[in-house]
Protein backbone atom coordinates (compact mmCIF):
# COMPACT_ATOMS: atom_id res chain seq x y z
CA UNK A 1 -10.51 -7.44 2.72
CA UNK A 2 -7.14 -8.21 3.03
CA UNK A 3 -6.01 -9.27 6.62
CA UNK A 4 -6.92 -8.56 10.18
CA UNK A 5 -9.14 -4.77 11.04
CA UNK A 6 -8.38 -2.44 13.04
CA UNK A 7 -8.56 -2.67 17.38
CA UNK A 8 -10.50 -0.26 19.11
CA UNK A 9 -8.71 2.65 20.18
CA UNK A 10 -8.97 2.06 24.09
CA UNK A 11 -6.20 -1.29 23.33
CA UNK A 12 -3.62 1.86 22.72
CA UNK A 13 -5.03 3.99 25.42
CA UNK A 14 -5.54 1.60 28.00
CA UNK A 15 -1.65 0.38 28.11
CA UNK A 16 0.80 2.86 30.16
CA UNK A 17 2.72 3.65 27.15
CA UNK A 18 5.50 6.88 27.24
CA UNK A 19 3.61 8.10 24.14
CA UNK A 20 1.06 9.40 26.12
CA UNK A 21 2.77 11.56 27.93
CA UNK A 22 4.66 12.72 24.76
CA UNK A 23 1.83 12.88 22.52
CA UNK A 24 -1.40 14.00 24.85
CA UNK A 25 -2.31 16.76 22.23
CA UNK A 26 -2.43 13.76 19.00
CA UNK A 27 -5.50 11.82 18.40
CA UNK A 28 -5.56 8.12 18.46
CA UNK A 29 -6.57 7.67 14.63
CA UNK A 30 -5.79 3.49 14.30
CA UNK A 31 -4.70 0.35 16.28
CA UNK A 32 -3.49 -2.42 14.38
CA UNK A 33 -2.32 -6.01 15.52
CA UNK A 34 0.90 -6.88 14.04
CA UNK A 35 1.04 -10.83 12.69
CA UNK A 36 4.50 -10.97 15.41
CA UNK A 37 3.89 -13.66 17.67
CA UNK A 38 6.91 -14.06 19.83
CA UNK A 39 7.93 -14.36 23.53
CA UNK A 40 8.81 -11.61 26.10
CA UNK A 41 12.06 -11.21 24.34
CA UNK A 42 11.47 -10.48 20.84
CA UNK A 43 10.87 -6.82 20.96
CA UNK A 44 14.19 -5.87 19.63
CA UNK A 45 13.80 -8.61 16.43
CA UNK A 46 10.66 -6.02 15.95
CA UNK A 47 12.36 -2.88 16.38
CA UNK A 48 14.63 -4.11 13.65
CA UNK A 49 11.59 -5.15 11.61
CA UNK A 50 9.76 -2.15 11.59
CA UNK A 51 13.22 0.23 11.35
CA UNK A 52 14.24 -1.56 8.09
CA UNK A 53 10.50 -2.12 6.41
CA UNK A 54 9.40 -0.67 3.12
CA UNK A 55 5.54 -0.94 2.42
CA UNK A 56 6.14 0.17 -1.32
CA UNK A 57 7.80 -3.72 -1.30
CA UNK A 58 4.57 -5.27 0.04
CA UNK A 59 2.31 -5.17 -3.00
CA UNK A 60 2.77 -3.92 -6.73
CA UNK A 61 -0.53 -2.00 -5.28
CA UNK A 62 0.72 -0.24 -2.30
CA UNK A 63 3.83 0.52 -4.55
CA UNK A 64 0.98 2.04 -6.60
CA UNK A 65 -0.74 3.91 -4.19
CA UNK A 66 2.59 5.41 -2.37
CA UNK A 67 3.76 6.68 -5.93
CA UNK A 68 0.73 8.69 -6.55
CA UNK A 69 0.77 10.00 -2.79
CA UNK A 70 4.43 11.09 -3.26
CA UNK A 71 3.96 12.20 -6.82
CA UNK A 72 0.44 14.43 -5.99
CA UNK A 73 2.91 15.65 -2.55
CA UNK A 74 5.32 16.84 -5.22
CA UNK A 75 2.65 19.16 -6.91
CA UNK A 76 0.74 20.49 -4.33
CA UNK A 77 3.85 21.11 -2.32
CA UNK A 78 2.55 18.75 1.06
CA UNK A 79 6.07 17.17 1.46
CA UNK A 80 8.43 20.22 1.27
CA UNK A 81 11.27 21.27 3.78
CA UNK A 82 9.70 23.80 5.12
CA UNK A 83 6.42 21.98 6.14
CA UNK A 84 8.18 19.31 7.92
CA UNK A 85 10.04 18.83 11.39
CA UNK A 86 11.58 21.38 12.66
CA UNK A 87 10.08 24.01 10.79
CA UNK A 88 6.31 24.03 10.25
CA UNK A 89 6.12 21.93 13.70
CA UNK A 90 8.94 20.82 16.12
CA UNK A 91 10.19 17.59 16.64
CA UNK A 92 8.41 15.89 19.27
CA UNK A 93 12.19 14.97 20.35
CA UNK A 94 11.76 18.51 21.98
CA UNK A 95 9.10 17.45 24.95
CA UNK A 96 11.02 13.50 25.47
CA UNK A 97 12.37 13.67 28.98
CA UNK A 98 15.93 13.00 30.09
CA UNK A 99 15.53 9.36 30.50
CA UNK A 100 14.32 8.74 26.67
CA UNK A 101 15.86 11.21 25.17
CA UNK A 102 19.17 10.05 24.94
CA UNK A 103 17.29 6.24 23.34
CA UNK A 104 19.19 4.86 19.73
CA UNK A 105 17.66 6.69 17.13
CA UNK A 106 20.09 6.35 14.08
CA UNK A 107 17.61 4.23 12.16
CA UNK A 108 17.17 4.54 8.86
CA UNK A 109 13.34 5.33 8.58
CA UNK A 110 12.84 8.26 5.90
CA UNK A 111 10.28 9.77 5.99
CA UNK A 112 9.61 9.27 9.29
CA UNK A 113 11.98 10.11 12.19
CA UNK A 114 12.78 8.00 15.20
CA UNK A 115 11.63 9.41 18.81
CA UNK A 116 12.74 6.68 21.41
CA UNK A 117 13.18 2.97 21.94
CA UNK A 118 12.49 1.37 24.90
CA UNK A 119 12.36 -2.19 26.16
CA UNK A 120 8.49 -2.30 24.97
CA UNK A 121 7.87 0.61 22.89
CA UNK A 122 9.36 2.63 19.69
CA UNK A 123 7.86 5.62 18.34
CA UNK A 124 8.21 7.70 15.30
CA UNK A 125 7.43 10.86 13.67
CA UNK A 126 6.42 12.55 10.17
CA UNK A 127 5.18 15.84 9.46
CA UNK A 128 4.26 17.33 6.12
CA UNK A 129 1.70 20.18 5.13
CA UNK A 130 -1.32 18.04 6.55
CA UNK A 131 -0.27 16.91 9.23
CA UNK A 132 1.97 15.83 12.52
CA UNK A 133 2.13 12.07 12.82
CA UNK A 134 3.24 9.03 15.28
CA UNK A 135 3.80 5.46 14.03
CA UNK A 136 3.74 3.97 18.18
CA UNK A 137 4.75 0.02 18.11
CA UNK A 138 4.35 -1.46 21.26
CA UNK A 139 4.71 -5.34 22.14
CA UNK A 140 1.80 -6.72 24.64
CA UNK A 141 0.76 -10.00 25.82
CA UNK A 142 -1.29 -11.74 23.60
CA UNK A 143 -3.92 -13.51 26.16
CA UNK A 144 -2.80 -16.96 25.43
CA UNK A 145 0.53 -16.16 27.04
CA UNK A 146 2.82 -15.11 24.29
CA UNK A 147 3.34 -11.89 22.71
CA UNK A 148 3.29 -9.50 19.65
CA UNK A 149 3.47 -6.45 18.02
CA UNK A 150 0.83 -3.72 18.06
CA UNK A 151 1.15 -0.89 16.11
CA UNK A 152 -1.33 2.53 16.40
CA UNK A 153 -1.14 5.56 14.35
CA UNK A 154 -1.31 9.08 16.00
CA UNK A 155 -2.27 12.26 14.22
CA UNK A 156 -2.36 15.91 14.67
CA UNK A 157 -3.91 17.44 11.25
CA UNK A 158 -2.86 20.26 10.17
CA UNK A 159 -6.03 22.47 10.15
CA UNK A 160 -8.73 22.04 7.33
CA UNK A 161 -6.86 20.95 4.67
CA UNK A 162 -5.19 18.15 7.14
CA UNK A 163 -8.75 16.97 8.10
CA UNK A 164 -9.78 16.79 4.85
CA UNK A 165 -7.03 14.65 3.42
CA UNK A 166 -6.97 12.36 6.63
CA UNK A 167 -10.94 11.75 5.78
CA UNK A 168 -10.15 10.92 1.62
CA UNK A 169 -7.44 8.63 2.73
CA UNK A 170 -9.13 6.57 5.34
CA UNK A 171 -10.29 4.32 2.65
CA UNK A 172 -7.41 3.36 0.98
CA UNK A 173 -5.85 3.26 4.64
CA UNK A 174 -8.30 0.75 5.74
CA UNK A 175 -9.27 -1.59 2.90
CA UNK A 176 -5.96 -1.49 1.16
CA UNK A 177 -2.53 0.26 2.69
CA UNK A 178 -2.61 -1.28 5.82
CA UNK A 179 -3.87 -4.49 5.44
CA UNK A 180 -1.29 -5.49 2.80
CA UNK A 181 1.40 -3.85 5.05
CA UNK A 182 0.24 -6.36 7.87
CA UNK A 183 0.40 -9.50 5.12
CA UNK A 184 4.01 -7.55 4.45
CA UNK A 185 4.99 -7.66 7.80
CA UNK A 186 3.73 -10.77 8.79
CA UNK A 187 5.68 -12.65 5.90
CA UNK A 188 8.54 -11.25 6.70
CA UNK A 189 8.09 -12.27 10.71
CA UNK A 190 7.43 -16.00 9.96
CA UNK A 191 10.69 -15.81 7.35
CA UNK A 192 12.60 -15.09 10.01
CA UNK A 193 11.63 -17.10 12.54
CA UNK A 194 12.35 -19.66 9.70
CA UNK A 195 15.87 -18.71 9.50
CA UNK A 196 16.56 -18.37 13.17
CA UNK A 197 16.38 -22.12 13.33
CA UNK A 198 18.30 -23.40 10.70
């Protein structure tokens, strides 16, 4: 409706990310292209991106839909200390081996939580009352031999009242959230490419 769809799940699986080995009990829920073309370089310019974006600023409409989702969190109690990191589940920081685990990860990102950074991949985390989540970006070759951004979206619910909400959301997900968050991102790619060369 508004941008690109989603990738099958096998472009995520398929690449020998770290997630996999951190993640193996999530399921793959979406794979998104990012609108980042760049060259073998650019990952970091991402990683900045996606550490400093707000998708409540890419539409009046996802502002919309993010109020109601933290507003309806607020009353049913989804979003509360105790159903978060460390408490209802642990961090996935816990299972990162030696080589990751010691990877930048003061980024400002609330919610979410960063995992690791490497020269290809950055992963984060959220947990609430429905569920255990992963926002994975990784940067791959774009077959016409440049590069860009490609984010996927990993999910352990949190029993029957996780699956549930995951299944009413997928909607809004897919038709409206993250297709404006792509036009979002995209913009915001191409403004600073702009700016880089003047």
């Amino acid at each position: 409706m508004f941008g690109s769809g989603t990738l099958d799940k096998t472009q995520h699986t398929s690449r020998p990310w770290r997630i996999h080995e951190i993640a193996n009990d999530f399921q793959v829920l979406d794979v998104w292209p990012l609108p980042t073309p760049g060259g073998p370089d650019d990952f970091p310019k991402l990683v900045r991106l996606m550490a400093t974006f707000d998708p409540g600023e890419t539409s009046p409409l996802v502002r919309a839909l993010f109020a109601i989702r933290w507003t309806t969190g607020r009353m049913l109690g989804l979003d509360r200390q105790e159903t978060g990191l460390g408490t209802r589940v642990r961090s996935l920081r816990d299972r990162l081996p030696a080589d990751l685990a010691d990877t930048p990860t003061d980024f400002d990102t609330d919610p979410f939580k960063p995992l690791y950074v490497t020269d290809n991949e950055f992963a984060l985390e959220i947990a609430n009352q429905t569920m255990h989540g992963v926002m994975h970006v990784g940067w791959v070759p774009d077959g016409t031999g440049g590069y860009r951004g490609q984010m996927a979206v990993l999910v352990r619910p949190n029993g029957v009242l996780g699956a549930a909400y995951m299944a009413a959301i997928a909607p809004f997900r897919h038709l409206l959230v993250y297709p404006l968050m792509m036009r979002g991102i995209g913009r915001i790619w191409r403004e600073s490419a702009t700016g880089a060369r003047r």
